[in-house]
Structures are given as C-alpha cells and as structure tokens.
PDB file of N, CA and C in Angstrom:
ATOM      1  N   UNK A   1       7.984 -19.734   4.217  1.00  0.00           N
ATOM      2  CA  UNK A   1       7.105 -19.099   3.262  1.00  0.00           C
ATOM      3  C   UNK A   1       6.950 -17.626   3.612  1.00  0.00           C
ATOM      4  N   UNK A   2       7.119 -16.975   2.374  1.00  0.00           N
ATOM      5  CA  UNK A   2       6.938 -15.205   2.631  1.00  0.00           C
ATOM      6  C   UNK A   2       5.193 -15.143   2.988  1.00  0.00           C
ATOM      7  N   UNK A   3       5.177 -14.058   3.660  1.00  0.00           N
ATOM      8  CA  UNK A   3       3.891 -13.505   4.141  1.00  0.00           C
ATOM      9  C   UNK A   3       3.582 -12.442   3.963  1.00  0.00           C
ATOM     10  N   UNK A   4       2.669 -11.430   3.634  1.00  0.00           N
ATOM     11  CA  UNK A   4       2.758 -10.121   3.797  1.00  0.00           C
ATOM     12  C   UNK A   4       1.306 -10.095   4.268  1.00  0.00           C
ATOM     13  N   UNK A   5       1.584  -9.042   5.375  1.00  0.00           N
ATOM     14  CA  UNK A   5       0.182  -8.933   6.580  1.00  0.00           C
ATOM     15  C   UNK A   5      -0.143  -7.147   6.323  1.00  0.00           C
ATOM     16  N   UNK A   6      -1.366  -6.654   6.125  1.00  0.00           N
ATOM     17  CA  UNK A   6      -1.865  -5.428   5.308  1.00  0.00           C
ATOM     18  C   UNK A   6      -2.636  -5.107   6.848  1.00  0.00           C
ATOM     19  N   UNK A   7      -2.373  -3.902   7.324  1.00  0.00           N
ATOM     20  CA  UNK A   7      -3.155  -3.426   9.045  1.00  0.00           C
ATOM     21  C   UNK A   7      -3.724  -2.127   8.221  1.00  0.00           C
ATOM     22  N   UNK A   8      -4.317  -1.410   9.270  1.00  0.00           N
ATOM     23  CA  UNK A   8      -4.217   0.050   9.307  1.00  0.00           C
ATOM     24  C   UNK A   8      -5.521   0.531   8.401  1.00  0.00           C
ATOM     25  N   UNK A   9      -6.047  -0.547   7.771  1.00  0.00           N
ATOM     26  CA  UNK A   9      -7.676   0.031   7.623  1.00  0.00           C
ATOM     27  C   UNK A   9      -8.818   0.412   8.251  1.00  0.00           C
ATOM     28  N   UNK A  10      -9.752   0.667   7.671  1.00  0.00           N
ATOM     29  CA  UNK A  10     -10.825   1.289   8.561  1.00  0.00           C
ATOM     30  C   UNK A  10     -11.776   1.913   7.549  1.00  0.00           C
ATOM     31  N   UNK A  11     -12.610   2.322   8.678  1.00  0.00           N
ATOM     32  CA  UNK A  11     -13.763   3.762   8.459  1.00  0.00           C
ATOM     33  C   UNK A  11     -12.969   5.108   8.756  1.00  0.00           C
ATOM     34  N   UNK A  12     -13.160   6.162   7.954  1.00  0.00           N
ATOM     35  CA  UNK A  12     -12.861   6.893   8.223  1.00  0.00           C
ATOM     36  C   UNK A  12     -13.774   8.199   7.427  1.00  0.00           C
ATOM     37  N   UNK A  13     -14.238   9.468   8.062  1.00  0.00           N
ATOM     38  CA  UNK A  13     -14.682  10.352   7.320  1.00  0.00           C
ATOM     39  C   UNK A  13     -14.223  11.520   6.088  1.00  0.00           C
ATOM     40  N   UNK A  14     -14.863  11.829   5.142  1.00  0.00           N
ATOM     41  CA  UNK A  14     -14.100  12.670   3.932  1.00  0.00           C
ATOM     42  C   UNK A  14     -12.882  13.639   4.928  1.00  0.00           C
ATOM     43  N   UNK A  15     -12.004  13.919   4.158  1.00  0.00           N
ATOM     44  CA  UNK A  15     -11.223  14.768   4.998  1.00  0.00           C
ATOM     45  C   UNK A  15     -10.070  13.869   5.571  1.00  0.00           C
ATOM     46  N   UNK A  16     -10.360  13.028   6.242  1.00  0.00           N
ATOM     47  CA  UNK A  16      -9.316  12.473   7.351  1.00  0.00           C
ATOM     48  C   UNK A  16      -8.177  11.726   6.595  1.00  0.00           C
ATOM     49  N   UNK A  17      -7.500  11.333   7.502  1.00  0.00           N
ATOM     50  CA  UNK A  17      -6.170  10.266   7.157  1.00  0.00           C
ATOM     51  C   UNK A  17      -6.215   9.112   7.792  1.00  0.00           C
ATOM     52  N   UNK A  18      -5.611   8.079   6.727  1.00  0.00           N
ATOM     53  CA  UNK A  18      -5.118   6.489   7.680  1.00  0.00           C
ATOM     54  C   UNK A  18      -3.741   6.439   7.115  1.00  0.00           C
ATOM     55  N   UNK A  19      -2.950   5.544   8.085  1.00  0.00           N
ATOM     56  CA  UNK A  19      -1.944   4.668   7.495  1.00  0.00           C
ATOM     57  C   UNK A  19      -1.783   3.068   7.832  1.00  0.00           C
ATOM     58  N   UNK A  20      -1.673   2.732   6.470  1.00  0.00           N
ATOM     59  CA  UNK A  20      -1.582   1.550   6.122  1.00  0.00           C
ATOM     60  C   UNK A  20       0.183   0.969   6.672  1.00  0.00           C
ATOM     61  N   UNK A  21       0.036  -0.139   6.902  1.00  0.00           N
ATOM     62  CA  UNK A  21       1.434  -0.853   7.006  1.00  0.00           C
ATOM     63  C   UNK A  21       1.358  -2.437   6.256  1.00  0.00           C
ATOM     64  N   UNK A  22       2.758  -2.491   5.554  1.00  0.00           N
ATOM     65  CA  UNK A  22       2.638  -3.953   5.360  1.00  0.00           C
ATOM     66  C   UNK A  22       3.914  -4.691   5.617  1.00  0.00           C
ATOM     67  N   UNK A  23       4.130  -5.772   6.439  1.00  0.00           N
ATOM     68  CA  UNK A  23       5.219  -5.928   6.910  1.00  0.00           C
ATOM     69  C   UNK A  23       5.199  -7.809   5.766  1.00  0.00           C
ATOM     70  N   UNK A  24       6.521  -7.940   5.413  1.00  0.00           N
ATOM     71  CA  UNK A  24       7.148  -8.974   4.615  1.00  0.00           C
ATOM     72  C   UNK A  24       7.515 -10.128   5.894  1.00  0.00           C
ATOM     73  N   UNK A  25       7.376 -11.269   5.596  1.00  0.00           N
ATOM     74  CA  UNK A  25       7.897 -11.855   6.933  1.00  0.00           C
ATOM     75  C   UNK A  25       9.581 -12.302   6.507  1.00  0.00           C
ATOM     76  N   UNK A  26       9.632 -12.521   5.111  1.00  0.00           N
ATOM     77  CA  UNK A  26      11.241 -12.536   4.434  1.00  0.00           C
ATOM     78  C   UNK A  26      12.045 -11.345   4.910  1.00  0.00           C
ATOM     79  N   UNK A  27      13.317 -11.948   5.507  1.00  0.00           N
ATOM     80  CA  UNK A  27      13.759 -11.258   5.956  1.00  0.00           C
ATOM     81  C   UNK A  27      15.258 -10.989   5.650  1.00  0.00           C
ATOM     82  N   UNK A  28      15.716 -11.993   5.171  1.00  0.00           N
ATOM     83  CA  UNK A  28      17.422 -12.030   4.586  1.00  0.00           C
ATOM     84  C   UNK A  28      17.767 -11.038   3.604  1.00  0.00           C
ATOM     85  N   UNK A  29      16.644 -10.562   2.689  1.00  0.00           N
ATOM     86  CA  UNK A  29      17.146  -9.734   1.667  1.00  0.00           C
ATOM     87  C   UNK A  29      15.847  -8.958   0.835  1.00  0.00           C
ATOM     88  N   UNK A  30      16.046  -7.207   0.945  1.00  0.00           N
ATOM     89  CA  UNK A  30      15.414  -6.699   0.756  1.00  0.00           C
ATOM     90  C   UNK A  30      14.278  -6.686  -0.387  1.00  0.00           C
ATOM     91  N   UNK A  31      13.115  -6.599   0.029  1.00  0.00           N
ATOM     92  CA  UNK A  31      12.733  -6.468  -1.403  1.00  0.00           C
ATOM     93  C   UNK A  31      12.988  -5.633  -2.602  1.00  0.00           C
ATOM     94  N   UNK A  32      12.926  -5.673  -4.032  1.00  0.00           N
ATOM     95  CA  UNK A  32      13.530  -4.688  -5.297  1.00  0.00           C
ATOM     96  C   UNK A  32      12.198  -3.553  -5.129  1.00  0.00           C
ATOM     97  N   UNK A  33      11.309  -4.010  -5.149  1.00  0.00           N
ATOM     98  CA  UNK A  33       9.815  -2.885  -4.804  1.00  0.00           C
ATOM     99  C   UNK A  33       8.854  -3.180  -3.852  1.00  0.00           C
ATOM    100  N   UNK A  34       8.552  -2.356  -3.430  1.00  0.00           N
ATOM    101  CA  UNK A  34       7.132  -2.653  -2.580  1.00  0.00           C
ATOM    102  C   UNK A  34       5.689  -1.860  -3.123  1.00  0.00           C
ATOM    103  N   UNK A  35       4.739  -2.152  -3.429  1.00  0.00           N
ATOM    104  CA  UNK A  35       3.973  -1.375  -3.811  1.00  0.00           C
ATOM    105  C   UNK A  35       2.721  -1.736  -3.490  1.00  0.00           C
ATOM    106  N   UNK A  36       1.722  -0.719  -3.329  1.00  0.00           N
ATOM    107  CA  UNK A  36       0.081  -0.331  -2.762  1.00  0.00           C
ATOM    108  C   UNK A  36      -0.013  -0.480  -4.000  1.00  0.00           C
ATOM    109  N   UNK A  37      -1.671  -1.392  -4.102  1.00  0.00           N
ATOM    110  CA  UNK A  37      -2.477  -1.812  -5.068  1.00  0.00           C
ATOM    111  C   UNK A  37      -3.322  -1.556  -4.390  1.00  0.00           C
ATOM    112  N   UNK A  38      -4.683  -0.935  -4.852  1.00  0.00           N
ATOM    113  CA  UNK A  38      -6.251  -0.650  -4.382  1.00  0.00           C
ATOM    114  C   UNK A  38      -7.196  -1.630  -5.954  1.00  0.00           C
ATOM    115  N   UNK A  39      -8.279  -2.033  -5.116  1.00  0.00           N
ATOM    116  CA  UNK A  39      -9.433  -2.321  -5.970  1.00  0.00           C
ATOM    117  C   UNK A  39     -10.677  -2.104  -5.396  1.00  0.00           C
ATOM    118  N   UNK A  40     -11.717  -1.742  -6.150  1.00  0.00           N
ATOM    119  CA  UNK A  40     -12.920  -1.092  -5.857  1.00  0.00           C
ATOM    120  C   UNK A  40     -14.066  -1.895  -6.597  1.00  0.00           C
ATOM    121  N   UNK A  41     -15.054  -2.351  -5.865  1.00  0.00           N
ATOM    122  CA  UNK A  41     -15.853  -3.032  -6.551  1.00  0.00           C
ATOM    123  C   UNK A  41     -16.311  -3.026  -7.719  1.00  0.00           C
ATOM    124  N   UNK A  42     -16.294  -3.652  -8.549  1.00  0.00           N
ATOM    125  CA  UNK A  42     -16.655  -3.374 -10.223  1.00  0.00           C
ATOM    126  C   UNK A  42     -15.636  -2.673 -10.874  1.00  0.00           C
ATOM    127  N   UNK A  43     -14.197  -2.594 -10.381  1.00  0.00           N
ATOM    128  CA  UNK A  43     -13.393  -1.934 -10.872  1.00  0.00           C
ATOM    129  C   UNK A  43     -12.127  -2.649 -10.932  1.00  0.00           C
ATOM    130  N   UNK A  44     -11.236  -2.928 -12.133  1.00  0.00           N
ATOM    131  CA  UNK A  44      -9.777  -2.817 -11.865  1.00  0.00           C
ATOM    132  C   UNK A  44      -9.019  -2.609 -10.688  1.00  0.00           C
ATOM    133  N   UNK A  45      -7.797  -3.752 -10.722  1.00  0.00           N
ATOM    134  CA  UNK A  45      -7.088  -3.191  -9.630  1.00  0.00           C
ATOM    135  C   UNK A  45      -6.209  -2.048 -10.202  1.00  0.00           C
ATOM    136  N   UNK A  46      -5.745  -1.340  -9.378  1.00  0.00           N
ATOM    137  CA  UNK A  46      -5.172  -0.213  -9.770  1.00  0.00           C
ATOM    138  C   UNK A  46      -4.000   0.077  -8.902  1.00  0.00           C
ATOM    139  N   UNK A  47      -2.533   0.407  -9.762  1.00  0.00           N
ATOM    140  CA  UNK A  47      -1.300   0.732  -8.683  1.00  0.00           C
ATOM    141  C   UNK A  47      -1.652   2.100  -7.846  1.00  0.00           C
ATOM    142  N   UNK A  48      -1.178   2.178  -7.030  1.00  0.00           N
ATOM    143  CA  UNK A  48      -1.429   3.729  -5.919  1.00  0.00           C
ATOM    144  C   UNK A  48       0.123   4.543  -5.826  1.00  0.00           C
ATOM    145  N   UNK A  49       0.723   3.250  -4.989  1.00  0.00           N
ATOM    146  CA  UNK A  49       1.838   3.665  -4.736  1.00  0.00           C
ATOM    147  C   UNK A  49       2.871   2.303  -4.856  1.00  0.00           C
ATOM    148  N   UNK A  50       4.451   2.934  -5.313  1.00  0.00           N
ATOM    149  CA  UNK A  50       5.254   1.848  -5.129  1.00  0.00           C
ATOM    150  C   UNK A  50       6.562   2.599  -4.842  1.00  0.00           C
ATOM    151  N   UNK A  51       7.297   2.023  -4.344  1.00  0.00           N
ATOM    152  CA  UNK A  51       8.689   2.359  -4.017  1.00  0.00           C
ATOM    153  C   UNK A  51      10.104   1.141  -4.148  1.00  0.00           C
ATOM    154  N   UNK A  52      10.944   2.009  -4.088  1.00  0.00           N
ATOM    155  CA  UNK A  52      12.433   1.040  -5.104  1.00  0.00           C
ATOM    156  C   UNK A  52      12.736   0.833  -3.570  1.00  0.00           C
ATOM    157  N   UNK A  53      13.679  -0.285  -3.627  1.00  0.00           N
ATOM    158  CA  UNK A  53      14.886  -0.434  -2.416  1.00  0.00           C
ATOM    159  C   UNK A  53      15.813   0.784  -2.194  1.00  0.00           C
ATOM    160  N   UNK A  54      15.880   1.284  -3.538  1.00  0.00           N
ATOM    161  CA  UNK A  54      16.665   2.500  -3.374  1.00  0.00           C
ATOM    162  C   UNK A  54      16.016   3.749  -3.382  1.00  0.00           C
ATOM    163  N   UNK A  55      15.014   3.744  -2.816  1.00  0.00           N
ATOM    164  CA  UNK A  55      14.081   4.733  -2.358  1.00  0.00           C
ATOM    165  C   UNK A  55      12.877   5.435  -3.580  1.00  0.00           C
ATOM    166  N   UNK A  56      13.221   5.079  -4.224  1.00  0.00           N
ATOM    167  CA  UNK A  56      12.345   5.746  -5.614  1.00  0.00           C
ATOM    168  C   UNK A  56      11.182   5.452  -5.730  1.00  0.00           C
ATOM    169  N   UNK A  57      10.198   6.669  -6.076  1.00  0.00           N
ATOM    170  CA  UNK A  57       8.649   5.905  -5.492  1.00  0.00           C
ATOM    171  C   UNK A  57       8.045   6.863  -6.780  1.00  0.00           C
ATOM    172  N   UNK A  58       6.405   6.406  -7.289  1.00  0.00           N
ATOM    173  CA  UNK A  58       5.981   6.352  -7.947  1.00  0.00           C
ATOM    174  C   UNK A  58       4.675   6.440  -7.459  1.00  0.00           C
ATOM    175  N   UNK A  59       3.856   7.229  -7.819  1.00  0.00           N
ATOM    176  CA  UNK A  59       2.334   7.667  -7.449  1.00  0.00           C
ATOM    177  C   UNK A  59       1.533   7.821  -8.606  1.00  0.00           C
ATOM    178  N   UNK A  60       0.177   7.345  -8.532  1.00  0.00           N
ATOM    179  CA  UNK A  60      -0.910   7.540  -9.424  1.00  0.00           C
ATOM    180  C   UNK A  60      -1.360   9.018  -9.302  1.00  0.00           C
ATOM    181  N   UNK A  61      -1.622   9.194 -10.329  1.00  0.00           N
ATOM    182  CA  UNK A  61      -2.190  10.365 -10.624  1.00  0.00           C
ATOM    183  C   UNK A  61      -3.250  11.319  -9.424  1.00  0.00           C
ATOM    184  N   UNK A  62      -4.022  10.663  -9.198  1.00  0.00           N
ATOM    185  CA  UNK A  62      -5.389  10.417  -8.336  1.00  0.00           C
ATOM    186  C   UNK A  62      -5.103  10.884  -6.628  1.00  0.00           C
ATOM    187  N   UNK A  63      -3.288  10.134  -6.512  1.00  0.00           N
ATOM    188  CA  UNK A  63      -3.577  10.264  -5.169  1.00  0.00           C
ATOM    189  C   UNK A  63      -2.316  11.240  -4.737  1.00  0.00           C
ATOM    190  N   UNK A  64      -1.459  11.735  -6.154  1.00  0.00           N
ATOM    191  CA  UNK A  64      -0.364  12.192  -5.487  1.00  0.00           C
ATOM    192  C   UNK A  64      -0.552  13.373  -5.151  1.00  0.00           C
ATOM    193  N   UNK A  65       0.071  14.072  -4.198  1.00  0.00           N
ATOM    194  CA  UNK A  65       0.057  14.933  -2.692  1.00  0.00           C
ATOM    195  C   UNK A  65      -1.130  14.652  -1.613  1.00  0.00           C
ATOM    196  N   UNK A  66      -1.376  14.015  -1.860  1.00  0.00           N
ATOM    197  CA  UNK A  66      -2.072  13.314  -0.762  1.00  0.00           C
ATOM    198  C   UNK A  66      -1.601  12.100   0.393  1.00  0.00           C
ATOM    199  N   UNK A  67      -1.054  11.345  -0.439  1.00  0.00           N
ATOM    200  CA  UNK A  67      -0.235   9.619  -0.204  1.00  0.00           C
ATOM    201  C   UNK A  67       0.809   9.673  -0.660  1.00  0.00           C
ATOM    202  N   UNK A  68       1.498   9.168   0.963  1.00  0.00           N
ATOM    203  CA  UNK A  68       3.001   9.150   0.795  1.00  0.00           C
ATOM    204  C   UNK A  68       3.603   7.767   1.174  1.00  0.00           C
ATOM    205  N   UNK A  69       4.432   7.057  -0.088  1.00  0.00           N
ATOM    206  CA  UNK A  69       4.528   5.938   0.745  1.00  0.00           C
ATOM    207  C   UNK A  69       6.085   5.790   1.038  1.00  0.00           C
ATOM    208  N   UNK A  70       5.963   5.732   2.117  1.00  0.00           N
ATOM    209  CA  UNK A  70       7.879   5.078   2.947  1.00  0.00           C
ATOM    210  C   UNK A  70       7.857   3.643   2.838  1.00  0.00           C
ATOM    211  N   UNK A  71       9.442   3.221   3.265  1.00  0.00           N
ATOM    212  CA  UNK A  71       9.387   1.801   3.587  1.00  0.00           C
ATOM    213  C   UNK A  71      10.704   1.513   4.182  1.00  0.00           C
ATOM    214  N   UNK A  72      10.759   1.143   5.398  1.00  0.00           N
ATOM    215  CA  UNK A  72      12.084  -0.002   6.034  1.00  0.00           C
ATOM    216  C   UNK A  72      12.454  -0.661   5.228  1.00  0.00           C
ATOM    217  N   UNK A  73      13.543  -0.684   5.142  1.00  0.00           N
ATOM    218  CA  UNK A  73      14.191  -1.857   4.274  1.00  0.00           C
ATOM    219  C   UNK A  73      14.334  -3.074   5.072  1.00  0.00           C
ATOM    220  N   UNK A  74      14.859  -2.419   6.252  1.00  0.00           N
ATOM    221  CA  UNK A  74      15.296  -3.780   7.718  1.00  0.00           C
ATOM    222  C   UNK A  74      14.589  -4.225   7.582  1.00  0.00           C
ATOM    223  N   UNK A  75      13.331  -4.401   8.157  1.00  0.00           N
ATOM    224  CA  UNK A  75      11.964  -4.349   8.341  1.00  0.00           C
ATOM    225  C   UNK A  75      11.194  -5.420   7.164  1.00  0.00           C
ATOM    226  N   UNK A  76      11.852  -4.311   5.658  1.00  0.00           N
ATOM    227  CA  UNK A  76      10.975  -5.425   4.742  1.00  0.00           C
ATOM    228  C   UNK A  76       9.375  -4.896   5.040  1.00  0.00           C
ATOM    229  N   UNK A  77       9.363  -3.543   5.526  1.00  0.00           N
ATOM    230  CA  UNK A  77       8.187  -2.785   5.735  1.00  0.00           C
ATOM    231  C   UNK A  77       7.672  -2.090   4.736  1.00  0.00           C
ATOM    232  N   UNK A  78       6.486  -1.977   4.277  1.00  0.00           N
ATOM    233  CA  UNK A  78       5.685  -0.613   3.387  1.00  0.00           C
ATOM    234  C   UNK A  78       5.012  -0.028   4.418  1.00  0.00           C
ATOM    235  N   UNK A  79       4.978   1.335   4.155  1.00  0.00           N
ATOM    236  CA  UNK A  79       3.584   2.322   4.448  1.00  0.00           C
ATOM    237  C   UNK A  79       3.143   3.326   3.600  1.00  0.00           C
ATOM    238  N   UNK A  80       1.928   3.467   3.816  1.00  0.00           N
ATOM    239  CA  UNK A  80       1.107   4.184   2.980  1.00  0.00           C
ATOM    240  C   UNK A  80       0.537   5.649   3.886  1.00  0.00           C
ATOM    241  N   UNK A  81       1.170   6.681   3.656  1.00  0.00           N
ATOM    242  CA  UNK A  81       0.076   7.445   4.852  1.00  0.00           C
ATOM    243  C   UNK A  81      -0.625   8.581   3.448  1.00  0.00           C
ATOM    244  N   UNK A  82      -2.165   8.534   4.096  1.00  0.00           N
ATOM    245  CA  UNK A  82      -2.885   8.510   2.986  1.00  0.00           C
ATOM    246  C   UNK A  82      -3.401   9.767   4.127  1.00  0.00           C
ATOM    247  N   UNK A  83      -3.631  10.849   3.489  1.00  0.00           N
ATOM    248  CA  UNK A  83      -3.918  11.931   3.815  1.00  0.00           C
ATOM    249  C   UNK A  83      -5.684  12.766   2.900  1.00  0.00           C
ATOM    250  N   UNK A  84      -6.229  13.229   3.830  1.00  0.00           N
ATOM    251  CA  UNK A  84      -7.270  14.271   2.700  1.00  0.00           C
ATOM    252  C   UNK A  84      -8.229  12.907   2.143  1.00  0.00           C
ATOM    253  N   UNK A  85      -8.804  12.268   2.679  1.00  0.00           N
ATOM    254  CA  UNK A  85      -8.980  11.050   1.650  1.00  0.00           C
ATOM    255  C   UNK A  85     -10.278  11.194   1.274  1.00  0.00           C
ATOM    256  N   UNK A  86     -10.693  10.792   0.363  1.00  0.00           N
ATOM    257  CA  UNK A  86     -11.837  10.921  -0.634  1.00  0.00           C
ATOM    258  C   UNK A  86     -12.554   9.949  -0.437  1.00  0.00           C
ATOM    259  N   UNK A  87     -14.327   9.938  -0.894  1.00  0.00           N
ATOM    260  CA  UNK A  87     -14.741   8.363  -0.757  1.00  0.00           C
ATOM    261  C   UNK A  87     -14.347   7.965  -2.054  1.00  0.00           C
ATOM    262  N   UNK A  88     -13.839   8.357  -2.817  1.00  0.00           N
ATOM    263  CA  UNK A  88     -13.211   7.640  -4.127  1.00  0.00           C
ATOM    264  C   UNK A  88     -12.243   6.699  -4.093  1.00  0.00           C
ATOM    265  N   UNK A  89     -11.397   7.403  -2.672  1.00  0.00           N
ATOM    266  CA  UNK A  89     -10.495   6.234  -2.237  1.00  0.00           C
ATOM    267  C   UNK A  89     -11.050   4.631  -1.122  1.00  0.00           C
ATOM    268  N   UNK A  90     -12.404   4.634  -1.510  1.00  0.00           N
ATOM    269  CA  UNK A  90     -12.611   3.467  -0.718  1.00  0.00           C
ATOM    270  C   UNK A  90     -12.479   2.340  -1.690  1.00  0.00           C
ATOM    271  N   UNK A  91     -11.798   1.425  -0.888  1.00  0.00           N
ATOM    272  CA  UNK A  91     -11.417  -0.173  -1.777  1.00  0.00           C
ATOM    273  C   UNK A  91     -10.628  -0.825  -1.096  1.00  0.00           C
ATOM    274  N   UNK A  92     -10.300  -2.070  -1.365  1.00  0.00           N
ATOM    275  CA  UNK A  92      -9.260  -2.626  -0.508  1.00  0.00           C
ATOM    276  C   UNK A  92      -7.964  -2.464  -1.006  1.00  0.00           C
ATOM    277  N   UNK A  93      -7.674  -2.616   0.016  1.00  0.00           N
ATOM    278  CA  UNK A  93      -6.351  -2.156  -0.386  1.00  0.00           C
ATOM    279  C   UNK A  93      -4.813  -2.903  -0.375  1.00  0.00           C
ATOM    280  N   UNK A  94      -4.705  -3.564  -1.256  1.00  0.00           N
ATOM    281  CA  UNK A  94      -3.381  -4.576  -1.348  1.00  0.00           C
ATOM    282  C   UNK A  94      -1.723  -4.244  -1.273  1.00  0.00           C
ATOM    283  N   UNK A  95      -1.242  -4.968  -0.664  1.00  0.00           N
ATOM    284  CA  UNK A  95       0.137  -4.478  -0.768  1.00  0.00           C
ATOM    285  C   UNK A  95       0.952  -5.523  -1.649  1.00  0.00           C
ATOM    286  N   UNK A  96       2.157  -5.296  -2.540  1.00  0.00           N
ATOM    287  CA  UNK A  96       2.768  -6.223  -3.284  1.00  0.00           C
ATOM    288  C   UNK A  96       4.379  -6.315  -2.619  1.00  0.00           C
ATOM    289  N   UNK A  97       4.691  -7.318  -3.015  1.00  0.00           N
ATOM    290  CA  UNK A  97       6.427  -7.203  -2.479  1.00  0.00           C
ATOM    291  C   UNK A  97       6.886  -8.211  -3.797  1.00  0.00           C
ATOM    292  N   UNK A  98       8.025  -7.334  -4.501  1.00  0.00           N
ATOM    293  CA  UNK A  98       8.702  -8.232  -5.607  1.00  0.00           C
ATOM    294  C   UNK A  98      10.063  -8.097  -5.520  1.00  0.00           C
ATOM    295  N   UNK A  99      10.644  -9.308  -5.356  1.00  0.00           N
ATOM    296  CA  UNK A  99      11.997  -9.461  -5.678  1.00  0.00           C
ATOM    297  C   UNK A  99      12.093 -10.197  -6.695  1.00  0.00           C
ATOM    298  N   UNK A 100      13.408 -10.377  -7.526  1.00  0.00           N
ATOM    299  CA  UNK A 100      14.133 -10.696  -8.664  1.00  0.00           C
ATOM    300  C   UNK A 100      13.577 -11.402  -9.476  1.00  0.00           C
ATOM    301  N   UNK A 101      12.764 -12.703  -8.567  1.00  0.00           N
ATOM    302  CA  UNK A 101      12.385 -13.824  -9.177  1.00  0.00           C
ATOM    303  C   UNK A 101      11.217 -14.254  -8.748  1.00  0.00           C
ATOM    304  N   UNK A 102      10.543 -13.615  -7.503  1.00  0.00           N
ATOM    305  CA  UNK A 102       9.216 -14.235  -6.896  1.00  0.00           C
ATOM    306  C   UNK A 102       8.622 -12.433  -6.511  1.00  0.00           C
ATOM    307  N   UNK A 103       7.292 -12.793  -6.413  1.00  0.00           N
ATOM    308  CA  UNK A 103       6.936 -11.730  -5.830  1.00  0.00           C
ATOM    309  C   UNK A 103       5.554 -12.252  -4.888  1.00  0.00           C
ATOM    310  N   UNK A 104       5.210 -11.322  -3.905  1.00  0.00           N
ATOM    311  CA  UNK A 104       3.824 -11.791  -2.913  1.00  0.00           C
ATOM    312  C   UNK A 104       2.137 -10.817  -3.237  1.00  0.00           C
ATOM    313  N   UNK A 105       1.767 -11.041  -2.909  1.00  0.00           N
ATOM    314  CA  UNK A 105       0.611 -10.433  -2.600  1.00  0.00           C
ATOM    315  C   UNK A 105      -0.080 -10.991  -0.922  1.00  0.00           C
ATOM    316  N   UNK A 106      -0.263  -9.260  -0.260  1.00  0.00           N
ATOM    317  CA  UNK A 106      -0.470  -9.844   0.562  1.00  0.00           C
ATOM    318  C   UNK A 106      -2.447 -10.176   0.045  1.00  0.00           C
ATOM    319  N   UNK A 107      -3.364  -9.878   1.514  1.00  0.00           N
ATOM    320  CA  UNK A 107      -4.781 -10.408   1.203  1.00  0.00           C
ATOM    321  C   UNK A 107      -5.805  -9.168   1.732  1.00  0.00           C
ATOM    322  N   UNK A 108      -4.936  -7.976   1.745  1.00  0.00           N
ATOM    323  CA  UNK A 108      -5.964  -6.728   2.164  1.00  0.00           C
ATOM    324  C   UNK A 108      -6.719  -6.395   3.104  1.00  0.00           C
ATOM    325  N   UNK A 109      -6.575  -4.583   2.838  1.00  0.00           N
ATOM    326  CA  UNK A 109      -7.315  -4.345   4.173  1.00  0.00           C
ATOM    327  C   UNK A 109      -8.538  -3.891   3.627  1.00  0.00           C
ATOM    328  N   UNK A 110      -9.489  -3.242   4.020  1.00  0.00           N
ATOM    329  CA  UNK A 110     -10.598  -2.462   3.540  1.00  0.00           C
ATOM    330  C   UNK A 110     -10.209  -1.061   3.900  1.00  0.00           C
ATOM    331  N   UNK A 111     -10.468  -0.069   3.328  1.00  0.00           N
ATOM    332  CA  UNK A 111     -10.197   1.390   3.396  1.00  0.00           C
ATOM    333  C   UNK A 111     -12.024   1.852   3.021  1.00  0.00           C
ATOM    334  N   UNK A 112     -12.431   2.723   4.135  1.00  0.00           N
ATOM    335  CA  UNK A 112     -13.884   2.877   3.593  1.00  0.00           C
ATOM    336  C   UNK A 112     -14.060   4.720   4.019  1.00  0.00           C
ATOM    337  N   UNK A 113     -14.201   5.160   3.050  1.00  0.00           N
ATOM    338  CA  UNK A 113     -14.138   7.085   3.653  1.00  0.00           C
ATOM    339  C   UNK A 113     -15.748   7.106   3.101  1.00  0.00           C
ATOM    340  N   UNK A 114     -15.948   7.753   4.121  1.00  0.00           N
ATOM    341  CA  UNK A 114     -17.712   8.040   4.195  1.00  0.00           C
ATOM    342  C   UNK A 114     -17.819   9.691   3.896  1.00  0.00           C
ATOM    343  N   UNK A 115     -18.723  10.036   3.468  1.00  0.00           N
ATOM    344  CA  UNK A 115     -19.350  11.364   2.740  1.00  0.00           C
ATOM    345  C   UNK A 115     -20.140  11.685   3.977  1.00  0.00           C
TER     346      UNK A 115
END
C-alpha cells in the first residue's frame, strides 16, 4: 500500500521560512504529479503548489515567489520550501501524489505563522 508521510511543519514567525517534505513509499514508478494542497479552517482546500515528473510546476497566485516546490523523482519525493510566510499561510498542509490511475493523499502537517 502507497503511503505518503507530510514532515516539516511547525510554528513559525511572520517573515520566516519552513520546508515541507513528502516522501511516497511507491517506489517502482514515478509519480505523473506531485502536488501541495493547504486548507484553513472554514475554508476550501486550495492547490499551492504542484509539479510534473517532467519537472513542470505550477503555483497559486498567493504564494508565487515565495514557494518553491522541487521533487526527486528516485525518491518519489515533494518539497515545498516556503519562504517570507504570512499568517495567511497558516493551514494544514496536504501533499497529493497522482499517477495514471490511482492517486494518494497523504494526512498533513500543520503550518502555523504567528503575527
């Protein structure tokens, strides 16, 4: 069974940076996307960031030049390095992994930026 395990949250103050990691435990064959999902209490989930196998990545409005997301392919890794962060950006924060025919969700971290 695929797994995806979400680290790298926290407290952190306006201004600062975290990075997120999410590692796939599937390992034979890359995922087609990986992508950061955030949700905020009383709010929609919302895409952040996603990226192709073939490197192509895609940012919300909100967070781009701020958040950059890479990813191992070996690995079957995401990261998120989230820079400048806002308390707007507090929510949890989900990672997705989709291939062809199945896709995961992992079960989140908390991201909390204090004022």
């Amino acid at each position: 069974q695929v797994q995806l395990v979400e680290s790298g949250g926290g407290l952190v103050p306006a201004g600062g940076s975290l990075r997120l990691s999410c590692a796939a435990s599937r390992s034979r064959f890359s995922a087609n996307a990986m992508t950061w999902y955030r949700q905020a209490p009383g709010k929609q989930r919302e895409l952040v960031a996603t990226i192709t196998s073939g490197g192509t990545t895609n940012y919300a409005d909100s967070v781009k030049g701020r958040f950059t997301i890479t990813r191992d392919n070996a690995k079957n890794t995401v990261y998120l390095q989230m820079n400048s962060l806002k308390p707007e950006d507090t929510a949890v924060y989900y990672c997705h992994a989709a291939w062809s025919t199945v896709a995961y969700w992992g079960r989140g971290t908390q991201v909390t930026v204090s004022s």
